[in-house]
PDB file of N, CA and C in Angstrom:
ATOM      1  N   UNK A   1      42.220 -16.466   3.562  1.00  0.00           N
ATOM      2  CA  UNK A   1      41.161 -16.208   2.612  1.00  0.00           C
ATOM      3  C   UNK A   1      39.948 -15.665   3.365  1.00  0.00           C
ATOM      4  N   UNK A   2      39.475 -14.562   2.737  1.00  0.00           N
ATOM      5  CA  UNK A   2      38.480 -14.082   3.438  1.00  0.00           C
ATOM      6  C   UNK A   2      37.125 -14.465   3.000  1.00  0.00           C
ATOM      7  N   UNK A   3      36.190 -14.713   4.316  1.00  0.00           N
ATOM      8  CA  UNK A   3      34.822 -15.450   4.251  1.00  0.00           C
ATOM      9  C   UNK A   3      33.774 -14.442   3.492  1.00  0.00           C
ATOM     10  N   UNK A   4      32.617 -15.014   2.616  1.00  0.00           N
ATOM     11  CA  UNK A   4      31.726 -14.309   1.912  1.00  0.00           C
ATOM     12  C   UNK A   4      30.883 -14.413   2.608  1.00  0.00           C
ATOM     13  N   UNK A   5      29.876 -13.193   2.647  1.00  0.00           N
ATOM     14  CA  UNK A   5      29.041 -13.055   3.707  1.00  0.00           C
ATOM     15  C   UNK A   5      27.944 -13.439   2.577  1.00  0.00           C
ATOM     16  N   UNK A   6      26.912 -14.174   2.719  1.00  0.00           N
ATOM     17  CA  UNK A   6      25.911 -14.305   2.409  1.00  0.00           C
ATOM     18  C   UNK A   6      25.031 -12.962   1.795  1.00  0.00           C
ATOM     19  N   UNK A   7      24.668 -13.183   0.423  1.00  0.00           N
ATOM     20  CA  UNK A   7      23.539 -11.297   0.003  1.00  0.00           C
ATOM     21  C   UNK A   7      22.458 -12.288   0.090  1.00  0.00           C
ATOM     22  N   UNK A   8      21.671 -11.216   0.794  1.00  0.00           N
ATOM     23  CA  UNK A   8      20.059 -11.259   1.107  1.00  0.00           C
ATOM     24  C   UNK A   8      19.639 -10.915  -0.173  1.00  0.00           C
ATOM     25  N   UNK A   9      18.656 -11.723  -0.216  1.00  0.00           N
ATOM     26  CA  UNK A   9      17.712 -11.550  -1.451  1.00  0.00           C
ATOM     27  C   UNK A   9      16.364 -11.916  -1.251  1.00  0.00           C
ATOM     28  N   UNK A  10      15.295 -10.926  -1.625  1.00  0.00           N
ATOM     29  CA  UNK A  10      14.060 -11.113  -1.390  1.00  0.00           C
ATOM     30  C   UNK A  10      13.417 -12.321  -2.537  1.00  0.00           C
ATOM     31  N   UNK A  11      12.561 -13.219  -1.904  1.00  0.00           N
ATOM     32  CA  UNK A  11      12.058 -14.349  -2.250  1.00  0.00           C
ATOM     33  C   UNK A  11      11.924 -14.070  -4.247  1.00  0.00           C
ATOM     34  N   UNK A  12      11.377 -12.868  -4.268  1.00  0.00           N
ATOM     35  CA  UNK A  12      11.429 -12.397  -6.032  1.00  0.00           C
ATOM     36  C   UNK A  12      12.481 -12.764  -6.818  1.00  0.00           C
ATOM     37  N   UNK A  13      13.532 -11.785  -5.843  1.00  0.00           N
ATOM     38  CA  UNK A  13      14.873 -11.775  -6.378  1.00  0.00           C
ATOM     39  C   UNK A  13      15.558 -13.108  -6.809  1.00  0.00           C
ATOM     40  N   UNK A  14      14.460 -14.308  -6.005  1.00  0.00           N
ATOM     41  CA  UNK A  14      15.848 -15.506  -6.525  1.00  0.00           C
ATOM     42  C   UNK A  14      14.777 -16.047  -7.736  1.00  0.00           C
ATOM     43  N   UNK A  15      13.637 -15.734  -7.712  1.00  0.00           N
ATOM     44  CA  UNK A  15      13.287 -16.531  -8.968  1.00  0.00           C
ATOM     45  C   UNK A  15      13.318 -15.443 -10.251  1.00  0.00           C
ATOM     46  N   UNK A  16      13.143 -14.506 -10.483  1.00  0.00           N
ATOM     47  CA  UNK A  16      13.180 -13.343 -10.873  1.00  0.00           C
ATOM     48  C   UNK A  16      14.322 -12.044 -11.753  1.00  0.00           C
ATOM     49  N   UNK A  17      14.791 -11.891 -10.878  1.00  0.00           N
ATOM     50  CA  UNK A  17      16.374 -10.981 -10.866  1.00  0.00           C
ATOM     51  C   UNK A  17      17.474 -12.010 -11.618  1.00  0.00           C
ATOM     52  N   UNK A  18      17.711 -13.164 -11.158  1.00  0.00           N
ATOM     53  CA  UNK A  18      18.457 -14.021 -11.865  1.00  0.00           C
ATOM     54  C   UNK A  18      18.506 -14.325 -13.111  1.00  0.00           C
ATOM     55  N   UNK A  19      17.075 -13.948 -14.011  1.00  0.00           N
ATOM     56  CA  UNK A  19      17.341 -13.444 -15.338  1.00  0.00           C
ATOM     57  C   UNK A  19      17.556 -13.258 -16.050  1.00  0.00           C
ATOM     58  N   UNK A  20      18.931 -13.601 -17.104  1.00  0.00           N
ATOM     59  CA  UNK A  20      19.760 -12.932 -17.709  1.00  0.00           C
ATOM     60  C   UNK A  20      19.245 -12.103 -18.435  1.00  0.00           C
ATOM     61  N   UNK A  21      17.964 -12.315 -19.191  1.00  0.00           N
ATOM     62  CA  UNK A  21      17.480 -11.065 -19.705  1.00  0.00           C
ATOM     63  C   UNK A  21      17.044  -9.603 -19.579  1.00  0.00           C
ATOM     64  N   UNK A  22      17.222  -9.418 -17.628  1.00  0.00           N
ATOM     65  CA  UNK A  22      17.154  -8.525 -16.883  1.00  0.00           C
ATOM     66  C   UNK A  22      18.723  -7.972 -16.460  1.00  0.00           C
ATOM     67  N   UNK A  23      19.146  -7.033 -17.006  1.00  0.00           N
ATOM     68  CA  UNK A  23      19.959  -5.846 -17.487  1.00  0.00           C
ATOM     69  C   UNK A  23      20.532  -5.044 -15.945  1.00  0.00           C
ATOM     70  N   UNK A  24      19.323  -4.749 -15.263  1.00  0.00           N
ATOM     71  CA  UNK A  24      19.373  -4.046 -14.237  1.00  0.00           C
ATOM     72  C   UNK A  24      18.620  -4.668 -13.249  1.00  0.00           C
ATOM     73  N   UNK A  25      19.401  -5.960 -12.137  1.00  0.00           N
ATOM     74  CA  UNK A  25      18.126  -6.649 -10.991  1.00  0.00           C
ATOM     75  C   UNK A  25      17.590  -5.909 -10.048  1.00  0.00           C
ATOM     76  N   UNK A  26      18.519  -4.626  -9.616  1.00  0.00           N
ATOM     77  CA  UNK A  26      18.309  -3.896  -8.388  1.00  0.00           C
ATOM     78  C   UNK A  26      16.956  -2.875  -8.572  1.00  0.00           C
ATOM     79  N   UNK A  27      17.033  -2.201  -9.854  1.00  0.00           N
ATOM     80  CA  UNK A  27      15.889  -1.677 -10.775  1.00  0.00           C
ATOM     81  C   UNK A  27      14.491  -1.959 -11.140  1.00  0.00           C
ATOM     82  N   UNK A  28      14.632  -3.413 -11.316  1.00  0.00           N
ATOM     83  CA  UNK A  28      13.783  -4.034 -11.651  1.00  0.00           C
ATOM     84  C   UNK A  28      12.832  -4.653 -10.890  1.00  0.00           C
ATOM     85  N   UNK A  29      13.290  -5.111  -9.270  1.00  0.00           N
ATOM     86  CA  UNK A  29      13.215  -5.298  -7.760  1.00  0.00           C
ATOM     87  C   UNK A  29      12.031  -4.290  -7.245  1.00  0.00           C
ATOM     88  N   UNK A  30      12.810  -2.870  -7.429  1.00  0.00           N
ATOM     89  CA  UNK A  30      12.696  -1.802  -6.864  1.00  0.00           C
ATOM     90  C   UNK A  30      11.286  -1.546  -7.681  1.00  0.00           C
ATOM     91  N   UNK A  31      11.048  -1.931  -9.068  1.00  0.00           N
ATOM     92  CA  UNK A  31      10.143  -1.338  -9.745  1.00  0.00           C
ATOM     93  C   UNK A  31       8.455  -2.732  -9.558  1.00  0.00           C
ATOM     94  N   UNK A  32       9.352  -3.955  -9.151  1.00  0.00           N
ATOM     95  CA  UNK A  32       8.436  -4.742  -8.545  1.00  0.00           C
ATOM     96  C   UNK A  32       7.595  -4.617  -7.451  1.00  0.00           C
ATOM     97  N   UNK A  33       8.352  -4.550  -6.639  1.00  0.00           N
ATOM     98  CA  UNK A  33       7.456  -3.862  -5.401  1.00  0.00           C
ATOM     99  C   UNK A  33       7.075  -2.471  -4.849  1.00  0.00           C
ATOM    100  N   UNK A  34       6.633  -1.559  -6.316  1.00  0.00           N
ATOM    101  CA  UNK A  34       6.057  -0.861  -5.924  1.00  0.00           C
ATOM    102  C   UNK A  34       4.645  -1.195  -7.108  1.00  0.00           C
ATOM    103  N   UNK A  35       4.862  -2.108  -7.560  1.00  0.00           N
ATOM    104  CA  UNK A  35       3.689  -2.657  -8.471  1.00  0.00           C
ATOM    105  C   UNK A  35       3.692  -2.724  -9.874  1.00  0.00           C
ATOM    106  N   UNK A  36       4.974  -2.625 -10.642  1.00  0.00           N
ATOM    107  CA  UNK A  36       4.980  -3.015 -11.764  1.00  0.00           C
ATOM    108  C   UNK A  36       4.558  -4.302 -12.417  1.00  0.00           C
ATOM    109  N   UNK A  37       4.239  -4.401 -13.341  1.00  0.00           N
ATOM    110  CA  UNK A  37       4.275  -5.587 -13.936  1.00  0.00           C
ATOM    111  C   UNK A  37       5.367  -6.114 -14.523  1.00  0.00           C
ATOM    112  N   UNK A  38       5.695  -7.327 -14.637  1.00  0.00           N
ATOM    113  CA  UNK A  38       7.116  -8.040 -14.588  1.00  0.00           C
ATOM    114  C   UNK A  38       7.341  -7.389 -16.232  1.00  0.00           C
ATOM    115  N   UNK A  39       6.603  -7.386 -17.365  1.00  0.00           N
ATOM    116  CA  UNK A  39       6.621  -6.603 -18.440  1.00  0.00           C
ATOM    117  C   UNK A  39       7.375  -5.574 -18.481  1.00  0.00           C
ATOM    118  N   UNK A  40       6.570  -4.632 -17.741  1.00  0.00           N
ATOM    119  CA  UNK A  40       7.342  -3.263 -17.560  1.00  0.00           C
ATOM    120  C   UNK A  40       8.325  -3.198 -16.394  1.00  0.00           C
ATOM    121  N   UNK A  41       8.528  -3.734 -15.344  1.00  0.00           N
ATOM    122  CA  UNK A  41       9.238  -3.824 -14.646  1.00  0.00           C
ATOM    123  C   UNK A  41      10.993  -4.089 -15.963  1.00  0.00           C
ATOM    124  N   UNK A  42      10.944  -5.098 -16.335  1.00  0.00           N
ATOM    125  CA  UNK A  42      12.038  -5.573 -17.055  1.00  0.00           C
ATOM    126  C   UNK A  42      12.165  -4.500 -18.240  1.00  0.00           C
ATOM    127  N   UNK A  43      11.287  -3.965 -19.105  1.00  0.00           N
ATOM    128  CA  UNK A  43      11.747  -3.021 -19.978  1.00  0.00           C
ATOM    129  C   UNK A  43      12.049  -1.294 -19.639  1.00  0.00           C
ATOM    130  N   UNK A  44      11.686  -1.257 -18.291  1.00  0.00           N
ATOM    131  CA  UNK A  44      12.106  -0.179 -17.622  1.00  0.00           C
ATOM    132  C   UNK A  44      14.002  -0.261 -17.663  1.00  0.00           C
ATOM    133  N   UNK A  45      14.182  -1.445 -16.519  1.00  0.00           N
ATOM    134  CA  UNK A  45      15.375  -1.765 -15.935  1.00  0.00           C
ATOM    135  C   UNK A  45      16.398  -1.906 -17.022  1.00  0.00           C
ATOM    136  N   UNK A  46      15.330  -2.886 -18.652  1.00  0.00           N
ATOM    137  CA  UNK A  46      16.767  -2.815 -19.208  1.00  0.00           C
ATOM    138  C   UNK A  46      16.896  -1.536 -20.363  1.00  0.00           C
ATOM    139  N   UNK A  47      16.076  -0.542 -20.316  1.00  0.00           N
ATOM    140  CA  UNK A  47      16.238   1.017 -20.890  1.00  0.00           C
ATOM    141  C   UNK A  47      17.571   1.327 -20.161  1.00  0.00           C
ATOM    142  N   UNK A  48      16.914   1.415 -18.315  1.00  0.00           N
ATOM    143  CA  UNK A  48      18.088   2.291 -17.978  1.00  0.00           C
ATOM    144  C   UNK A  48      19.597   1.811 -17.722  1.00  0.00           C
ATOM    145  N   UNK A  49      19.580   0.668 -18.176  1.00  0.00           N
ATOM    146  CA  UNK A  49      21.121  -0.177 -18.414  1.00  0.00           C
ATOM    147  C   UNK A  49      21.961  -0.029 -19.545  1.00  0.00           C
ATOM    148  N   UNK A  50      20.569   0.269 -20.394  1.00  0.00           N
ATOM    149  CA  UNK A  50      21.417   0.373 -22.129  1.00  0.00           C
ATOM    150  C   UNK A  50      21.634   2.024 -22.345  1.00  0.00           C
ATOM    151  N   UNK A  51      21.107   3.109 -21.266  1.00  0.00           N
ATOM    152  CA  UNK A  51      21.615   4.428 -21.405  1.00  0.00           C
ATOM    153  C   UNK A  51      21.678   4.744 -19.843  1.00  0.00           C
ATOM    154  N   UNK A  52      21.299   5.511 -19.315  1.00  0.00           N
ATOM    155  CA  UNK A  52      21.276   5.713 -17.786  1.00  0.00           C
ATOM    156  C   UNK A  52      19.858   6.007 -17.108  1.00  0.00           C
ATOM    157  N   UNK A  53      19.829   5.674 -15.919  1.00  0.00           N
ATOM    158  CA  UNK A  53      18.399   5.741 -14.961  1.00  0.00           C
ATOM    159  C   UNK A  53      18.232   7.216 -15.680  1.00  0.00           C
ATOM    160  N   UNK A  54      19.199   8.143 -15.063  1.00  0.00           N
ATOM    161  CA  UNK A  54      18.662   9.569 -15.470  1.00  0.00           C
ATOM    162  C   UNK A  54      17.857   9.677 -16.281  1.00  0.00           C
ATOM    163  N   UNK A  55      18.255   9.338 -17.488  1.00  0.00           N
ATOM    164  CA  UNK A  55      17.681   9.565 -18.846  1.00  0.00           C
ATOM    165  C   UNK A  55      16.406   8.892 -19.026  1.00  0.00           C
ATOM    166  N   UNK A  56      16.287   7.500 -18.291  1.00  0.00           N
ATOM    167  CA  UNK A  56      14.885   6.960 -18.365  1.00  0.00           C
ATOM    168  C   UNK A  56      14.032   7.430 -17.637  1.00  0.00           C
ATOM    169  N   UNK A  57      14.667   7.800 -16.606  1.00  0.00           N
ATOM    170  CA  UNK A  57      13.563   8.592 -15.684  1.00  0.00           C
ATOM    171  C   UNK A  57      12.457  10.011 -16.053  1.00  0.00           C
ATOM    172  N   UNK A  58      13.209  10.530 -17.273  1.00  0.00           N
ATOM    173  CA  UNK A  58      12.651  11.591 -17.606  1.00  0.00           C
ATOM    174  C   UNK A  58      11.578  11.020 -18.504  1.00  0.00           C
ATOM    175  N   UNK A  59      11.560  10.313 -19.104  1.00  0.00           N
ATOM    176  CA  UNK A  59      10.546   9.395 -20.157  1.00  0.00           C
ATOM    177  C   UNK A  59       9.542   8.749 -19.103  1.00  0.00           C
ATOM    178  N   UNK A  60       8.289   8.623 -19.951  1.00  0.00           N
ATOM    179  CA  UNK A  60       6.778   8.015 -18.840  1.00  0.00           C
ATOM    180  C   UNK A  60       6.190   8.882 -19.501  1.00  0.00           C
ATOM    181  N   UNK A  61       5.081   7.823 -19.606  1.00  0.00           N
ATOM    182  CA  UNK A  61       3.697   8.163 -19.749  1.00  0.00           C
ATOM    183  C   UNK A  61       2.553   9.125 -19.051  1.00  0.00           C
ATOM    184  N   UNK A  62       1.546   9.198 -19.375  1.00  0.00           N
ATOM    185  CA  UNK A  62       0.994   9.840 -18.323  1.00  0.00           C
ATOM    186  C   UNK A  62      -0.396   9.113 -18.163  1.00  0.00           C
ATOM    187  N   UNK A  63      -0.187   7.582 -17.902  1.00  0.00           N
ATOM    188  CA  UNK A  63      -0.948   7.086 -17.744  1.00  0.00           C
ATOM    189  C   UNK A  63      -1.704   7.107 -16.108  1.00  0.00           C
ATOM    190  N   UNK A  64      -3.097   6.861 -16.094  1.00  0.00           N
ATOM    191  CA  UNK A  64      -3.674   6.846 -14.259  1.00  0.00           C
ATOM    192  C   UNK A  64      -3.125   5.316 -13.991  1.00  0.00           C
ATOM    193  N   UNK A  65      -3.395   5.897 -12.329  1.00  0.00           N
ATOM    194  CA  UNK A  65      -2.764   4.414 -11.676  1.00  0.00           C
ATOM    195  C   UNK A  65      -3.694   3.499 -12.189  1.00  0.00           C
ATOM    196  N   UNK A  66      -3.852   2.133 -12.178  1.00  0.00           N
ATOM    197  CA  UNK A  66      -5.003   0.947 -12.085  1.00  0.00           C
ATOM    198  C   UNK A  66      -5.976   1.476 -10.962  1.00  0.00           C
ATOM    199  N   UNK A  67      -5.784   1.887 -10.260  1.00  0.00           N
ATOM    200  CA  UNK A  67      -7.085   1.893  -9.015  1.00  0.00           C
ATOM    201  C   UNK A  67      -7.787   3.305  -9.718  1.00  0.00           C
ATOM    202  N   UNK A  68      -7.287   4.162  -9.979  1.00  0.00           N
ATOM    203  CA  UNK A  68      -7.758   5.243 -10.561  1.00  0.00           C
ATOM    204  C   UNK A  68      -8.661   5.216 -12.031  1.00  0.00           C
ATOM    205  N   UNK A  69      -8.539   3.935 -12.263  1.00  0.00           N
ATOM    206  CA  UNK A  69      -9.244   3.548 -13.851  1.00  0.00           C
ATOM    207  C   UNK A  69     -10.987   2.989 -13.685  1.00  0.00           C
ATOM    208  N   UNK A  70     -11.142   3.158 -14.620  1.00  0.00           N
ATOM    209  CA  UNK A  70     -12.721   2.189 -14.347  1.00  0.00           C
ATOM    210  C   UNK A  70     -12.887   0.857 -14.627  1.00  0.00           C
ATOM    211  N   UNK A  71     -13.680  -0.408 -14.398  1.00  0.00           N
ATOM    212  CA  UNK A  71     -13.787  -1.374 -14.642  1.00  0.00           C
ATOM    213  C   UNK A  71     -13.357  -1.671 -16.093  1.00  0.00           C
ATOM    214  N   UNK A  72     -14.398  -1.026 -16.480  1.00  0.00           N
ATOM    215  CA  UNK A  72     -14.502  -0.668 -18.146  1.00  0.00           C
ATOM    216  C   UNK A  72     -12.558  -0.487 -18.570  1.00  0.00           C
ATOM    217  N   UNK A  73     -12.318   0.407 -18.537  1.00  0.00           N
ATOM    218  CA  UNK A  73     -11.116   0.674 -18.662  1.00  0.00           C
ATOM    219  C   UNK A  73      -9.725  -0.563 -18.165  1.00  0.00           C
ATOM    220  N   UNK A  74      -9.916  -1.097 -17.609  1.00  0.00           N
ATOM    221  CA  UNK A  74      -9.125  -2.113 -17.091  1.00  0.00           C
ATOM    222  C   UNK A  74      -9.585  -3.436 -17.862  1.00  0.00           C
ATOM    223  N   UNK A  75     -10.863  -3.993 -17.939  1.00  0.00           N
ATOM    224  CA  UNK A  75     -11.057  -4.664 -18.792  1.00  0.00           C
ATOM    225  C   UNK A  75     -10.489  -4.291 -20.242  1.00  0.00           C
ATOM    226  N   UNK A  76     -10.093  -3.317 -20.729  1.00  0.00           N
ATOM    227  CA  UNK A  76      -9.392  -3.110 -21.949  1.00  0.00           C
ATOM    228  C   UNK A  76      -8.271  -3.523 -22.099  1.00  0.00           C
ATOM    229  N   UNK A  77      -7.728  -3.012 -20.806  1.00  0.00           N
ATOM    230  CA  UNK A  77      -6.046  -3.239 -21.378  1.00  0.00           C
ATOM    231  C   UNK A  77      -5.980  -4.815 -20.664  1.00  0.00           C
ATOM    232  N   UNK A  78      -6.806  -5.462 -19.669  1.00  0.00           N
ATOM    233  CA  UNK A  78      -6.682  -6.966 -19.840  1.00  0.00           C
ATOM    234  C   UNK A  78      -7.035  -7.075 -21.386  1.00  0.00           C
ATOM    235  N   UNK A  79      -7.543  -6.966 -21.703  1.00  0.00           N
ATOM    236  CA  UNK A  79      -7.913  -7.628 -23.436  1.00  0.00           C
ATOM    237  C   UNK A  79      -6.901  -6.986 -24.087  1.00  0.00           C
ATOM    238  N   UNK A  80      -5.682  -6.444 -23.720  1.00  0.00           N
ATOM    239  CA  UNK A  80      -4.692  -5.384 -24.977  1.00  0.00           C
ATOM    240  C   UNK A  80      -3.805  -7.012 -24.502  1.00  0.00           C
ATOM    241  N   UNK A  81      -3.678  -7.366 -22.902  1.00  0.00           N
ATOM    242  CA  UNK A  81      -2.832  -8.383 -22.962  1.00  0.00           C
ATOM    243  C   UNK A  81      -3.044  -9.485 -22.582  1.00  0.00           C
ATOM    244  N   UNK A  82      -4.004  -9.953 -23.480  1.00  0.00           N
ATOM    245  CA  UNK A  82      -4.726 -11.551 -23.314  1.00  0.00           C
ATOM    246  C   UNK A  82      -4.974 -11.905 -21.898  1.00  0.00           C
ATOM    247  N   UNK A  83      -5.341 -11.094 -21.121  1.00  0.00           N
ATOM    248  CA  UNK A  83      -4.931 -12.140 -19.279  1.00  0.00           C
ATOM    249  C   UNK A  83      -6.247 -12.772 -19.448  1.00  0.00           C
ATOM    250  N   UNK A  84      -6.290 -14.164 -19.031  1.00  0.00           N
ATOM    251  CA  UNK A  84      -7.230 -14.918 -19.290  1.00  0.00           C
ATOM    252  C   UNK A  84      -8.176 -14.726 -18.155  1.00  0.00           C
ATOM    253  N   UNK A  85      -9.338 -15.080 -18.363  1.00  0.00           N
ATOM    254  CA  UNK A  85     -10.489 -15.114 -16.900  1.00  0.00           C
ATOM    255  C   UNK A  85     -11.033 -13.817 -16.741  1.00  0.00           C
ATOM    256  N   UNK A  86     -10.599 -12.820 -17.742  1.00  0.00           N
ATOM    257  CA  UNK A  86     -10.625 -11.046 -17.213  1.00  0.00           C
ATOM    258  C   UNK A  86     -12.589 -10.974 -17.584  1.00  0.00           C
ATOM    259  N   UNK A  87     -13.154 -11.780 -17.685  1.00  0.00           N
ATOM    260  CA  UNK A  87     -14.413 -10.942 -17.516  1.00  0.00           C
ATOM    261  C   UNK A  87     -15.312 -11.560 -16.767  1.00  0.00           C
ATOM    262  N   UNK A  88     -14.546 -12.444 -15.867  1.00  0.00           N
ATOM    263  CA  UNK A  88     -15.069 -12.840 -14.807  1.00  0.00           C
ATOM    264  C   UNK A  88     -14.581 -12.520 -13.817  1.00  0.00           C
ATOM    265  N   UNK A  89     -13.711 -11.204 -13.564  1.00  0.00           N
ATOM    266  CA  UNK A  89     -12.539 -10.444 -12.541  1.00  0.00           C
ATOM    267  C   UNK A  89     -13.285  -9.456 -12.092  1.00  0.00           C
ATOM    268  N   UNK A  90     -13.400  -9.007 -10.778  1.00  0.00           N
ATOM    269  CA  UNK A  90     -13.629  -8.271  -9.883  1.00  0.00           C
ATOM    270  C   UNK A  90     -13.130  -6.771 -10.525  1.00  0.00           C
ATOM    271  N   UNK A  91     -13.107  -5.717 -10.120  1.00  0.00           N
ATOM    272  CA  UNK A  91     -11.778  -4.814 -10.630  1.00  0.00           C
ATOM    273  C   UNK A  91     -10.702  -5.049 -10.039  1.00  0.00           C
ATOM    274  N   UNK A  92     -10.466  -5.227  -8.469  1.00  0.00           N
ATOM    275  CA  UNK A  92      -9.634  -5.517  -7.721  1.00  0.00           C
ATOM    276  C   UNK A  92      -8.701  -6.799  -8.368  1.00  0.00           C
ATOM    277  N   UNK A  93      -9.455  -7.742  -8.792  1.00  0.00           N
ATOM    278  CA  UNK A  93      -8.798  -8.654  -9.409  1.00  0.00           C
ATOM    279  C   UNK A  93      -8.308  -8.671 -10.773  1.00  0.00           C
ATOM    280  N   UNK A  94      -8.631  -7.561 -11.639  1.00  0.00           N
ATOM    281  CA  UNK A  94      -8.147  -7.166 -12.578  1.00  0.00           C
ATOM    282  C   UNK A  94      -6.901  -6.297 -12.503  1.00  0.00           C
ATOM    283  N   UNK A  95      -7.042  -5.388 -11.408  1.00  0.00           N
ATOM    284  CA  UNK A  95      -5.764  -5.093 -11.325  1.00  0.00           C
ATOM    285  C   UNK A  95      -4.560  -5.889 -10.677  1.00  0.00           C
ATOM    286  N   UNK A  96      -4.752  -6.630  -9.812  1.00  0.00           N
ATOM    287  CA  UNK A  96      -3.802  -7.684  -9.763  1.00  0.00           C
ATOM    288  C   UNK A  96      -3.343  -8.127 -10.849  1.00  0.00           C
ATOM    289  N   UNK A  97      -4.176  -8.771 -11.909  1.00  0.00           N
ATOM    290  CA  UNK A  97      -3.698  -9.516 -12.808  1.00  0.00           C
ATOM    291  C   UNK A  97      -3.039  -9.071 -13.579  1.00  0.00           C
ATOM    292  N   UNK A  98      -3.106  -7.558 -13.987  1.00  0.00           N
ATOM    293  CA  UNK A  98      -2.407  -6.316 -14.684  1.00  0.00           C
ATOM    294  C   UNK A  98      -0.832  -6.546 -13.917  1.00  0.00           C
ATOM    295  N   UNK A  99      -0.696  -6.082 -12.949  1.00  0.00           N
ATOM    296  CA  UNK A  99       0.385  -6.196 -12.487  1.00  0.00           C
ATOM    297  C   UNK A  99       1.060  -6.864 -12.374  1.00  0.00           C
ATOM    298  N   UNK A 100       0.854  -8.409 -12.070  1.00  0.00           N
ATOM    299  CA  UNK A 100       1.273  -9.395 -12.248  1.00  0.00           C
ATOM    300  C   UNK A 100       1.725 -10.061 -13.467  1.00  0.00           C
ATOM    301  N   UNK A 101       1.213  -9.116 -14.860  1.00  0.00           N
ATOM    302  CA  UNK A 101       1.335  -9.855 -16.212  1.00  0.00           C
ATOM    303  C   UNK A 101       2.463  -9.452 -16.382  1.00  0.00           C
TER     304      UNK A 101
END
């Protein structure tokens, strides 16, 4: 019988990826650490599961990055998604919290 090698998984991946409601973990990973929010991270991953990456890939917004926004502007979309504490947030700390939601 042949031995299983242990899969590496980044610290995310075990609380995270395991999921079942996440469609696509490798996707979703990939879309984490480049700064998604676990929100969009997961409705990205499970688009391109229920048709193909290709096809999702061509879809997006043309929204600016968070750093590219104004205070003003970031305080909005904290208030589009309740993040609590947002008007006592830095910008820096607003965009964390964006991402993190």
């Amino acid at each position: 019988m042949a031995e299983k090698k242990p899969v590496k998984k980044s610290a995310r991946a075990g609380r995270e990826a395991d999921n079942p409601s996440i469609k696509d973990p490798e996707m979703y990973e990939a879309l984490r650490d480049q700064g998604a929010s676990q929100e969009k991270a997961a409705r990205i991953s499970n688009a391109a599961a229920a048709t193909s990456r290709k096809a999702v890939g061509r879809k997006g917004g043309e929204a600016e990055d968070y750093p590219d926004r104004t205070k003003d502007e970031l305080l909005q979309r904290a208030r589009e998604l309740d993040v609590e504490g947002r008007s006592k947030m830095t910008k820096d700390e607003l965009i964390k919290a964006l991402r993190d939601h």
